[in-house]
Protein backbone atom coordinates (compact mmCIF):
# COMPACT_ATOMS: atom_id res chain seq x y z
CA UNK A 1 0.00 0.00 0.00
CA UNK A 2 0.98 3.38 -0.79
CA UNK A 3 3.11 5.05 2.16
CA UNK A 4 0.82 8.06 1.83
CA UNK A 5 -2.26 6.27 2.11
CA UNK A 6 -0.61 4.60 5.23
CA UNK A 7 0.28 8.01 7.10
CA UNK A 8 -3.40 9.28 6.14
CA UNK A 9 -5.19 6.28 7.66
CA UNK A 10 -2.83 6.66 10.77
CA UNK A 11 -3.32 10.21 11.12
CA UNK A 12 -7.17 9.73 11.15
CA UNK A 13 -6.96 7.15 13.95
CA UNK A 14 -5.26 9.56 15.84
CA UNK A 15 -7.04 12.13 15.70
CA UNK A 16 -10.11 9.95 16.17
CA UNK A 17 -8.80 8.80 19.50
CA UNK A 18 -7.84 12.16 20.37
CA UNK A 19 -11.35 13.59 19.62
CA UNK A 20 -12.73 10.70 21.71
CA UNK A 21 -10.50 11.12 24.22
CA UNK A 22 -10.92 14.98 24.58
CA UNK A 23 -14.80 14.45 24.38
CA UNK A 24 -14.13 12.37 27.30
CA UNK A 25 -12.03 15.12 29.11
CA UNK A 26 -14.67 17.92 28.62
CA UNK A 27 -17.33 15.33 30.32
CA UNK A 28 -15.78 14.78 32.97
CA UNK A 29 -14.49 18.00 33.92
CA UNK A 30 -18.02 19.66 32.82
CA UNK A 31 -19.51 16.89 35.19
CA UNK A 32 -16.97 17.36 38.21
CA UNK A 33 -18.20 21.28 37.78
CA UNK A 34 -22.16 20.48 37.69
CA UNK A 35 -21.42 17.56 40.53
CA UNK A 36 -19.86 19.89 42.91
CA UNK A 37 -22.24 22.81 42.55
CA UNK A 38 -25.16 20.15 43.03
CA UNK A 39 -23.76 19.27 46.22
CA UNK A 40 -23.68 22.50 48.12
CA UNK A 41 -27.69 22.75 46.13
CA UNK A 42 -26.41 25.61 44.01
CA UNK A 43 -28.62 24.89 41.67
CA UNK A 44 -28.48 28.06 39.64
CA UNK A 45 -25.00 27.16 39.00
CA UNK A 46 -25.29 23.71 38.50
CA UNK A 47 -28.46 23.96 36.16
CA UNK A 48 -25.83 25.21 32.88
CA UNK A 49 -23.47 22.56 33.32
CA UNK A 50 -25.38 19.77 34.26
CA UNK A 51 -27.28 19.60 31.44
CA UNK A 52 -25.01 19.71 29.10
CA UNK A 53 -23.33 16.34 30.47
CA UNK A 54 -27.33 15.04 30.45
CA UNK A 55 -27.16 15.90 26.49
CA UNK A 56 -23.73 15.57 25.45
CA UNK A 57 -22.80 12.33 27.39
CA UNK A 58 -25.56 10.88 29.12
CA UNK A 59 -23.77 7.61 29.83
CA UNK A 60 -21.52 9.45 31.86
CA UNK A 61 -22.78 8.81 35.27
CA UNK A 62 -25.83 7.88 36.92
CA UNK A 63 -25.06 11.01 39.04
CA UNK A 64 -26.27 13.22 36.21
CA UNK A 65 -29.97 12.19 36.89
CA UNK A 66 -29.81 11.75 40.81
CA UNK A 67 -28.61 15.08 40.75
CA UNK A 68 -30.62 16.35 38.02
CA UNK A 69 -33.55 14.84 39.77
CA UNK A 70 -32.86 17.16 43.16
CA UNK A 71 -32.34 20.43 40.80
CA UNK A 72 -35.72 20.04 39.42
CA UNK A 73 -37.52 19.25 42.78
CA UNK A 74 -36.11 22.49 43.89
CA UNK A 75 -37.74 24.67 40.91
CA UNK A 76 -40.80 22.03 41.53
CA UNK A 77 -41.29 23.51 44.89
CA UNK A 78 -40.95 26.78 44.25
CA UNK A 79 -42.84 27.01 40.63
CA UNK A 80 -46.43 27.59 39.77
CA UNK A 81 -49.66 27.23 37.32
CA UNK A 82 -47.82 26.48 33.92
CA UNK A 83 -43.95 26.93 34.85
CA UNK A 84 -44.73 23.98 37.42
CA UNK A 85 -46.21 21.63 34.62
CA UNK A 86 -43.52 21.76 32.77
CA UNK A 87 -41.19 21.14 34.70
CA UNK A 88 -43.14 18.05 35.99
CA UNK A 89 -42.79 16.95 32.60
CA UNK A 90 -39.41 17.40 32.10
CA UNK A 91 -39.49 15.38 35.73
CA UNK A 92 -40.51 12.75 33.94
CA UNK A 93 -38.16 12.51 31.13
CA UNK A 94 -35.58 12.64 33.71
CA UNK A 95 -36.66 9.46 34.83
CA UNK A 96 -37.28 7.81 31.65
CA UNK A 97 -33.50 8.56 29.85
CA UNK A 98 -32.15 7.72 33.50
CA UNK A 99 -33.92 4.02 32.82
CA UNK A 100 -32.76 4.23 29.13
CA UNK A 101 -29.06 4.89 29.99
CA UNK A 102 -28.69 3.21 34.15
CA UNK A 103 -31.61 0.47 33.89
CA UNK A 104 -29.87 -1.57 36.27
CA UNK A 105 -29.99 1.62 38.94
CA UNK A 106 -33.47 2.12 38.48
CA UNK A 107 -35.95 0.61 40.67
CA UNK A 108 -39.38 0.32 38.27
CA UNK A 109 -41.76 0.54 41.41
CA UNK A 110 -39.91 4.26 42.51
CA UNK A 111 -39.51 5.53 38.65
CA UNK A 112 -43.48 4.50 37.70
CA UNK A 113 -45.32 5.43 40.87
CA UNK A 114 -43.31 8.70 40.79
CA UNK A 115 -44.13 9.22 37.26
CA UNK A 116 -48.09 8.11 37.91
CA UNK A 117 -47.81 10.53 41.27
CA UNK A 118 -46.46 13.47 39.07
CA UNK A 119 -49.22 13.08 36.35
CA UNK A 120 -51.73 13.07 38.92
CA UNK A 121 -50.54 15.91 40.54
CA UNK A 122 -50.38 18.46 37.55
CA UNK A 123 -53.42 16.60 35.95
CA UNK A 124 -50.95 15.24 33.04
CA UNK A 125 -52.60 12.43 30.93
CA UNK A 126 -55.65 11.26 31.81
CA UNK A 127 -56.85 9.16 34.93
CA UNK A 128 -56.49 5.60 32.94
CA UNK A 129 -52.76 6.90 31.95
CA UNK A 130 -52.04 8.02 35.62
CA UNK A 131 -53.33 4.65 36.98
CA UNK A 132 -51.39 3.09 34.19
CA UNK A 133 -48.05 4.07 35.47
CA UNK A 134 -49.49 3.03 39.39
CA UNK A 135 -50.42 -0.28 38.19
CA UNK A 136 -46.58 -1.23 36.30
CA UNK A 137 -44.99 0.04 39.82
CA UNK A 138 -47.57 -2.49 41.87
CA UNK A 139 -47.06 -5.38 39.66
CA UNK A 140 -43.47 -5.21 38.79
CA UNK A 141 -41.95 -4.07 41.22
CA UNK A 142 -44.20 -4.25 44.40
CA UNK A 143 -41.56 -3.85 47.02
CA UNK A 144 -40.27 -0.48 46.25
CA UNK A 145 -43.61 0.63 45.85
CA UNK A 146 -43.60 2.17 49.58
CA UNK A 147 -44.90 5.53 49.70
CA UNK A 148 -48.09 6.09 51.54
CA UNK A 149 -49.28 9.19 49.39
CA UNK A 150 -49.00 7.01 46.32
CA UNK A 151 -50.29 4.08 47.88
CA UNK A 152 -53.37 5.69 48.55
CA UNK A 153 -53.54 7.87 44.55
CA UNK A 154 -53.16 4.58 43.16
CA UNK A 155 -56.34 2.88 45.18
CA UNK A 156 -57.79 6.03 44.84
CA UNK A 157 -57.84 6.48 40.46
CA UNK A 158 -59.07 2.87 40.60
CA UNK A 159 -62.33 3.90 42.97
CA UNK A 160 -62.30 6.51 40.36
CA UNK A 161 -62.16 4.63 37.14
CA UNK A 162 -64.68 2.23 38.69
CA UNK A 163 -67.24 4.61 39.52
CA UNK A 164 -66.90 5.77 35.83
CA UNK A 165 -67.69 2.61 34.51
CA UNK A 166 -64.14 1.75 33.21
CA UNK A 167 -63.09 -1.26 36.24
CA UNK A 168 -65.31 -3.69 37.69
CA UNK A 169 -66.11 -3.56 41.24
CA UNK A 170 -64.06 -7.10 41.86
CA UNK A 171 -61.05 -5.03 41.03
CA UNK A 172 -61.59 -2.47 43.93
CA UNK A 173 -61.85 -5.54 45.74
CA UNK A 174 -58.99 -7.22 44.57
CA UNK A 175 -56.81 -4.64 44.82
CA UNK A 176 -57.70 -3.46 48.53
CA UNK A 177 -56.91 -6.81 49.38
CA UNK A 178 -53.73 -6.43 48.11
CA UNK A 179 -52.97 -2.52 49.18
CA UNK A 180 -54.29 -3.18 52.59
CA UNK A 181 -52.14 -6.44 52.96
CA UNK A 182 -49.14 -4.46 51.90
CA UNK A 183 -49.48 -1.43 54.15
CA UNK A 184 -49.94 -3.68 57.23
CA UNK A 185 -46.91 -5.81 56.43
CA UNK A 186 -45.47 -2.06 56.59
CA UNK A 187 -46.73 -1.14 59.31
CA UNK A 188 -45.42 -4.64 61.26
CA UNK A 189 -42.08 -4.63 59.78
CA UNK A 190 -42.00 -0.57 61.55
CA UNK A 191 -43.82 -1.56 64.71
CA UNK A 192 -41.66 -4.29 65.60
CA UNK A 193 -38.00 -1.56 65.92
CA UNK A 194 -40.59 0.92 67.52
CA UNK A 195 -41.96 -1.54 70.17
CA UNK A 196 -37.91 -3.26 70.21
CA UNK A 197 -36.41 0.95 70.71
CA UNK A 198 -39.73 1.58 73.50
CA UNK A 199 -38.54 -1.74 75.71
CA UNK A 200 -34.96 -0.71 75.38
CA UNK A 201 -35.95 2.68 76.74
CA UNK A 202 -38.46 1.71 79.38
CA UNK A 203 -35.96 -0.77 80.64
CA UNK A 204 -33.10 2.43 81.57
CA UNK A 205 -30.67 1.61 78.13
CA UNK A 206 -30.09 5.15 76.39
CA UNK A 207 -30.82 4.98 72.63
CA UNK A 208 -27.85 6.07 70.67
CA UNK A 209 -28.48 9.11 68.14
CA UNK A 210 -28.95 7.15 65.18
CA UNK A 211 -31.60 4.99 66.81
CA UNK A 212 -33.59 8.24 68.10
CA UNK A 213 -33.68 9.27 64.78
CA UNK A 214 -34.79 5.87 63.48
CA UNK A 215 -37.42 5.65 66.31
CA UNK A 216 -38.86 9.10 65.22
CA UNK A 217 -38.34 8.24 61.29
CA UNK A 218 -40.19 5.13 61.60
CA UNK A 219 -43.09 7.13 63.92
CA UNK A 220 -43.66 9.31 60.90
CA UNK A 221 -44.10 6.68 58.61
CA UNK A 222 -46.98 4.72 60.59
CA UNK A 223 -48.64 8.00 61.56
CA UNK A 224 -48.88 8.44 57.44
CA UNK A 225 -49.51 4.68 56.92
CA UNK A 226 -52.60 4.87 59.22
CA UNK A 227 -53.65 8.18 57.28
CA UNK A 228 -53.66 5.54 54.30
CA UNK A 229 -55.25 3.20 55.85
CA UNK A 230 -58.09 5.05 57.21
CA UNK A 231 -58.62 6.69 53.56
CA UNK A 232 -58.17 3.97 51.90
CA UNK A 233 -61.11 2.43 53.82
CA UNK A 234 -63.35 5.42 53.86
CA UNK A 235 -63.09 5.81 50.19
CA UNK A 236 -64.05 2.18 49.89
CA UNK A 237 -67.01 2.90 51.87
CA UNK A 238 -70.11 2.04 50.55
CA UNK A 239 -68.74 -0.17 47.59
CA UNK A 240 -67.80 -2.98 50.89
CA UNK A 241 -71.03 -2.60 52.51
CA UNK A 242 -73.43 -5.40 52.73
CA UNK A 243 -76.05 -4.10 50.78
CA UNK A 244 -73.04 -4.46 47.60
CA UNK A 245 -71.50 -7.62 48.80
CA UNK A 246 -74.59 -9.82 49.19
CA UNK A 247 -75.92 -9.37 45.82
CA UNK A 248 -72.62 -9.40 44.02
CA UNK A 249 -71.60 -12.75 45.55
CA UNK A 250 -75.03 -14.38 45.34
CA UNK A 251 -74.47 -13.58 41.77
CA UNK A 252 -71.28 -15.22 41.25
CA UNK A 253 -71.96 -17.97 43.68
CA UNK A 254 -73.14 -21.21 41.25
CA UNK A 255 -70.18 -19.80 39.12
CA UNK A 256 -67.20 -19.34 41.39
CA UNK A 257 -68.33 -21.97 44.22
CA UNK A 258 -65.54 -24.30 43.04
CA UNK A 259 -62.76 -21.40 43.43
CA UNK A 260 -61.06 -21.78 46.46
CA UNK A 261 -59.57 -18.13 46.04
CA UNK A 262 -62.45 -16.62 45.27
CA UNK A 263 -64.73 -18.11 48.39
CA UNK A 264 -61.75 -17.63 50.90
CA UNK A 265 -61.57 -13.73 49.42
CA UNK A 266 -65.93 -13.53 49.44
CA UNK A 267 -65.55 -14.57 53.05
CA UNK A 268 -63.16 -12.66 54.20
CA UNK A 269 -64.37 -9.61 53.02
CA UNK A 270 -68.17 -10.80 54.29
CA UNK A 271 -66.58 -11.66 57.30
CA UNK A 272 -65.11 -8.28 58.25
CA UNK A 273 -68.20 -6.11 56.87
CA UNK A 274 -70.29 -8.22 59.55
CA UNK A 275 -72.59 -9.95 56.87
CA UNK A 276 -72.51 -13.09 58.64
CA UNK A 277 -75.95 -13.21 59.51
CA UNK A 278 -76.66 -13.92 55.47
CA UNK A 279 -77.29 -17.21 54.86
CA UNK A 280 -74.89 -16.59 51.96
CA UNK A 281 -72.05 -17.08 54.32
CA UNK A 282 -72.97 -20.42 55.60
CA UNK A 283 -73.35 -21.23 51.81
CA UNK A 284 -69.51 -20.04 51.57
CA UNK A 285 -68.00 -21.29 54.78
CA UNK A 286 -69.74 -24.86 53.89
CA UNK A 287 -68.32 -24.70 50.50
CA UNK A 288 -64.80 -23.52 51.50
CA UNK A 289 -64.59 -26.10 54.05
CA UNK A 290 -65.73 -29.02 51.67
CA UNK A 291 -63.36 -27.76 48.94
CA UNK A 292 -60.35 -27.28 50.85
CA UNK A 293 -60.74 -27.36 54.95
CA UNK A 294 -58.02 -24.64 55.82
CA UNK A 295 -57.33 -21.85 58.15
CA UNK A 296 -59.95 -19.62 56.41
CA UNK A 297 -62.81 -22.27 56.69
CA UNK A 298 -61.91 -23.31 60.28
CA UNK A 299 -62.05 -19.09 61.09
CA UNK A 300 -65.82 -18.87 59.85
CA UNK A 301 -66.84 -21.90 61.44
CA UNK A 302 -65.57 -20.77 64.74
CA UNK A 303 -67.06 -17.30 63.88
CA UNK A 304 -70.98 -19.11 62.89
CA UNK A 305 -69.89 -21.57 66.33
CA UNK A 306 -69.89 -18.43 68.17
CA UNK A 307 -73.01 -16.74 67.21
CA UNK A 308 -74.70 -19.66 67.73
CA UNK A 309 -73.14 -19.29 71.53
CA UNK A 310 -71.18 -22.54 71.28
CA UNK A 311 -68.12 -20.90 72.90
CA UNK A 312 -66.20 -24.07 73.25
CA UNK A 313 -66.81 -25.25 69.54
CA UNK A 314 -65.35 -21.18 68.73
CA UNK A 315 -62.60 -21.62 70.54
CA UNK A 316 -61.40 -25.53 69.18
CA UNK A 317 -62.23 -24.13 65.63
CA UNK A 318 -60.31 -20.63 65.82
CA UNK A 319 -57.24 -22.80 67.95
CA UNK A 320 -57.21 -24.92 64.58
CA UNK A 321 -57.67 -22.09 62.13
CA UNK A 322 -54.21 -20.31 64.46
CA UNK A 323 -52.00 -23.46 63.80
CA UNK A 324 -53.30 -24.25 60.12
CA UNK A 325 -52.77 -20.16 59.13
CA UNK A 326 -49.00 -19.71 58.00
CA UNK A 327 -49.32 -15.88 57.41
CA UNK A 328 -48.45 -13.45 60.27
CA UNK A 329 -50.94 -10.95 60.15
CA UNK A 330 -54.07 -13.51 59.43
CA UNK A 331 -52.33 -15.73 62.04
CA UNK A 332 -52.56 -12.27 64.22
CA UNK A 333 -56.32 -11.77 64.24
CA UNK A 334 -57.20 -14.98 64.82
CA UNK A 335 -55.46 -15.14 68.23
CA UNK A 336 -56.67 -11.73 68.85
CA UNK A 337 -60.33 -13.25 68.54
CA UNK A 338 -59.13 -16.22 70.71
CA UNK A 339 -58.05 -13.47 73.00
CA UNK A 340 -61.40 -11.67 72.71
CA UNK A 341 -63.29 -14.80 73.93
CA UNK A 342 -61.18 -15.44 77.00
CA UNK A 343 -61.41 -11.65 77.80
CA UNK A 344 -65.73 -12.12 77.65
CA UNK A 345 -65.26 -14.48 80.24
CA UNK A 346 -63.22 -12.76 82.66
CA UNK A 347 -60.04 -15.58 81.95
CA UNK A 348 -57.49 -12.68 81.60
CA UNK A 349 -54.15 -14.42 82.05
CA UNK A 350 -55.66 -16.55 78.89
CA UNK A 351 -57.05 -13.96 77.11
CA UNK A 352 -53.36 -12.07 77.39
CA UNK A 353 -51.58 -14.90 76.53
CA UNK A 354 -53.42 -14.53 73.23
CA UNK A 355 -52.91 -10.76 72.72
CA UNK A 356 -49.47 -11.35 72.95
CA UNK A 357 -49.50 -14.18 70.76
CA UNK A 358 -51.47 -11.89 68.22
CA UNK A 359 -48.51 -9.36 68.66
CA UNK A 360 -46.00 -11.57 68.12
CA UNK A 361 -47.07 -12.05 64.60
CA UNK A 362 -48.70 -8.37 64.07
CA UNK A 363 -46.15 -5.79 66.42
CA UNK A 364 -48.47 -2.71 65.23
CA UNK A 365 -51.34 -4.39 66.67
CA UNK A 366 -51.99 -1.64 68.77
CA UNK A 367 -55.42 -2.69 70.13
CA UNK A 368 -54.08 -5.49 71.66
CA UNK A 369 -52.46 -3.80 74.17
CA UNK A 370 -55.17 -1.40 75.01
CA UNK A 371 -57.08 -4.55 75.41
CA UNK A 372 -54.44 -5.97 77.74
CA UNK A 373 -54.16 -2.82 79.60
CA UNK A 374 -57.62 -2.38 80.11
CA UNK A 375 -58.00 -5.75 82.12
CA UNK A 376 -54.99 -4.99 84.22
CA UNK A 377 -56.74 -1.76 85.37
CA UNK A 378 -59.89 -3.58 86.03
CA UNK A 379 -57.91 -6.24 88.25
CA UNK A 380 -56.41 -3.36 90.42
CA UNK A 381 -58.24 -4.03 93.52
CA UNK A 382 -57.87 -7.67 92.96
CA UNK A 383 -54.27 -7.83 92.59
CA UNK A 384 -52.99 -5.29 94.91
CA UNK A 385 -52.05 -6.05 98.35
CA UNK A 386 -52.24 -2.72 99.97
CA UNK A 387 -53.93 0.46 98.68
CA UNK A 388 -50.18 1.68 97.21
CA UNK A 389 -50.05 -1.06 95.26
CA UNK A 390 -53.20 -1.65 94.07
CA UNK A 391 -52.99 2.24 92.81
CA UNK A 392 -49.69 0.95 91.23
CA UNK A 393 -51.22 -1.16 88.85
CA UNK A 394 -52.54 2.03 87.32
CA UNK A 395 -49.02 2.26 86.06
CA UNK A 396 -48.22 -0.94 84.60
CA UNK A 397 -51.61 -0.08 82.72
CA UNK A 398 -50.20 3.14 81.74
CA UNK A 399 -47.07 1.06 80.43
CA UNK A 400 -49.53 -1.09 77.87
CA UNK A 401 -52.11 2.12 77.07
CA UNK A 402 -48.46 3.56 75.79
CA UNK A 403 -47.35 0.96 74.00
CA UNK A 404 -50.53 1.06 72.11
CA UNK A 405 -49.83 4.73 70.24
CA UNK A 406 -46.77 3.99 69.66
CA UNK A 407 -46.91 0.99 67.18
CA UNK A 408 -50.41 2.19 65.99
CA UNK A 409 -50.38 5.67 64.75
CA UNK A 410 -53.96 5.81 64.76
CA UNK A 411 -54.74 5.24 68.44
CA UNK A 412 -52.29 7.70 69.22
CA UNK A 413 -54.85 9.61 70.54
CA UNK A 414 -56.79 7.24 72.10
CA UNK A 415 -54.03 5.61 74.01
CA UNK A 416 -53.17 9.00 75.17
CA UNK A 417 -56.17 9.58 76.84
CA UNK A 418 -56.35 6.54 77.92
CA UNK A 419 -52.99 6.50 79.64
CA UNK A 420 -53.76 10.02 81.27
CA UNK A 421 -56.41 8.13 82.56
CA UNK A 422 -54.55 5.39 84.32
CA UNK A 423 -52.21 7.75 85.81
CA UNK A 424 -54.50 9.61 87.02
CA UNK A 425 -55.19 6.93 89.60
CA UNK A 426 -51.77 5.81 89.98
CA UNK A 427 -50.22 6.53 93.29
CA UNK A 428 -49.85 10.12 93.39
CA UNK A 429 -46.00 12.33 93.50
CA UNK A 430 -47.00 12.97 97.58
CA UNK A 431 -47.47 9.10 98.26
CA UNK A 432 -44.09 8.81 96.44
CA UNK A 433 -42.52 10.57 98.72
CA UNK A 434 -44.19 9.63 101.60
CA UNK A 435 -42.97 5.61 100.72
CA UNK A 436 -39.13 6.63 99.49
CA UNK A 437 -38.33 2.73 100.66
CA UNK A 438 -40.98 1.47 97.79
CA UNK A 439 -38.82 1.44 94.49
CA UNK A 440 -40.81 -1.25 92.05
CA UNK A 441 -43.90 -2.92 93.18
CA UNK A 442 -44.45 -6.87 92.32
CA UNK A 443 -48.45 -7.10 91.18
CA UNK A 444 -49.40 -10.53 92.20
CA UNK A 445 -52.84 -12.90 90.72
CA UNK A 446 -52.66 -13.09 86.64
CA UNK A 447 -50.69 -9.75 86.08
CA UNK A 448 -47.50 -11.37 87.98
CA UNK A 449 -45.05 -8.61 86.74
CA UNK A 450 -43.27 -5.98 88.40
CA UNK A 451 -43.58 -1.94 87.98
CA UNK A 452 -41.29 0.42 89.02
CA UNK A 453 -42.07 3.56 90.69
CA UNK A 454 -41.64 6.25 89.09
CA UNK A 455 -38.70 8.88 89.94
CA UNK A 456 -39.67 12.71 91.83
């Protein structure tokens, strides 16, 4: 080959590689420039510089959109009427070159609720396309689908789409299942450090900085979880009630009475609106038990045993329906209604034994420790030797009244009050100090556990 072709072709790769190679250079020094303004949230400064590395070389670094994503939340916040739309939609083209470019740092069930959430809020698409973008989140990638606020938007557009004709009321039902399951498996996962950080506080132990701040992170969260919860169930409302349910199920009854799933769902959801007086639900439970005898079935049969004031039949039935159930929170409420029976008949070591059973498997099962607390107070007089400590009880029912808002944002305010109550007839600062010797008090009977007295 000619030796002038050969220089020609040589020259080209070089200066090819050094094109490349400079390209290279001005990325990551335009990047190091936007990265470090971004940091100290200069995001005037960053804005310019940042980018141009989003255009020029987007498979730079993932730190282009994480960063990119913080400098448009800023102008989010502070933007209005049209300014704010658009840059909600450049939000979500953000997200969508960050999956393009970093799919394996994207998790779909943050990137598609926060898209569906962002629609929503600026009224972007319409409520099909919003729910759309909810929906790919919840079924692909359920677990980092955690945010309460889109939790609820997502059960929300569905009550919406429903009422306009464009989802059947089965998938309201379906999917509250599912949203309802999810935010209590929350909720438990939370409640169980809470009530773990409480014991290792009541018991003297300081809690280290970062577990304050985990303690009061993980407060926040169930205080919006029960917000969800609560609208999630209002907005349900009449759609659950009995007057719905009855005729709905009748009508798929001949049809579905072979589908396990389907009678163990019909149930469940009879069961908890209180239409158990239908003869529908025998016509379920009897079906569900012939089909496949289970947790579920052995639950409603202690539940029609009980109304039919056969307590021991209840109790054998909802004792098998506790050992057959393998998940937690189902497992949960059946020992809570074990514990509910026991309580009826004045057995309280029993009926505790069963609360904390039911907590064991369900820590933000709040109730059951109001529950608990409750019969302590009302054993005061029995379990107290002397009038201090029979007035001491008062405190260990304090303790449990406590315990109650703590794992269960939403008696917060009810355990409060309820606690304030307690005290109230607790032994009072002037018997304190008029028994200096008394530190703790051992309560005797079924309570058998020791409170200390508080300090002056």
């Amino acid at each position: 080959m000619n030796t002038k072709v050969l220089f020609t072709i040589a020259a080209g790769l070089v200066l090819g590689t050094s094109s490349v190679s400079a390209q290279a250079t001005d990325c990551a020094t335009t990047a190091s420039i936007a990265y470090e303004h971004a940091k100290v949230k200069n995001w005037e400064a960053a804005e310019a510089p940042l980018w141009k590395v989003r255009k020029e070389c987007p498979t730079h670094s993932v730190a282009t959109f994480q960063f990119g994503k913080k400098l448009l939340e800023a102008k989010y916040k502070k933007a209005t009427g049209a300014d704010k739309t658009a840059i909600a939609n450049e939000m979500i083209a953000l997200w969508k070159e960050r999956q393009q470019y970093f799919p394996a740092k994207v998790e779909l069930g943050d990137m598609h609720s926060d898209i569906g959430q962002i629609m929503y809020d600026n009224n972007i698409g319409t409520k099909e396309s919003q729910f759309a973008e909810f929906n790919k989140a919840w079924t692909e990638d359920k677990k980092n689908f955690s945010s309460p606020k889109k939790v609820y938007t997502y059960f929300y557009l569905l009550v919406e789409l429903q009422a306009a004709g464009k989802k059947e009321l089965q998938d309201v039902f379906d999917l509250y299942d599912d949203v309802i399951e999810k935010i209590e498996d929350e909720e438990s996962n939370k409640a169980k450090i809470v009530s773990e950080l409480t014991e290792k506080e009541e018991s003297g132990a300081a809690l280290s900085s970062k577990e304050k701040k985990r303690l009061k992170t993980y407060d926040k969260i169930l205080n919006n979880y029960s917000k969800v919860k609560a609208g999630v169930n209002q907005k349900l409302g009449e759609l659950a009630d009995c007057k719905n349910l009855i005729p709905l199920y009748n009508g798929q009854f001949d049809s579905k009475k072979n589908d396990i799933n389907w009678l163990k769902s019909a149930a469940s959801r009879m069961s908890a609106k209180e239409c158990t007086d239908d003869p529908l639900f025998f016509k379920m439970v009897e079906a569900l038990h012939k089909a496949d005898p289970s947790a579920k079935s052995a639950l409603y049969l202690g539940i029609l045993a009980l109304k039919d004031k056969n307590t021991s039949k209840a109790l054998e039935y909802y004792n098998q329906s506790a050992q057959l159930e393998t998940k937690a929170s189902d497992k949960a409420k059946v020992y809570y209604k074990i514990a509910e029976v026991y309580r009826k008949k004045g057995s309280y070591s029993k009926a505790r034994a069963n609360y904390k059973k039911a907590l064991a498997n369900k820590p933000s099962l709040g109730q059951a420790y109001l529950k608990i607390a409750n019969m302590i107070a009302k054993s005061a007089n029995d379990c107290g030797t002397d009038v201090f400590s029979k007035r001491a009880v008062y405190w260990l029912a304090e303790r449990y009244a406590l315990k109650a808002g703590k794992v269960d944002a939403s008696l917060k305010k009810t355990a409060a009050g309820t606690a304030a109550n307690y005290r109230a007839k607790a032994p009072s600062k002037t018997d304190i100090f008029n028994n200096p010797e008394i530190k703790s008090v051992k309560i005797g009977c079924w309570i058998g556990e020791t409170v200390k007295v508080p300090k002056l």
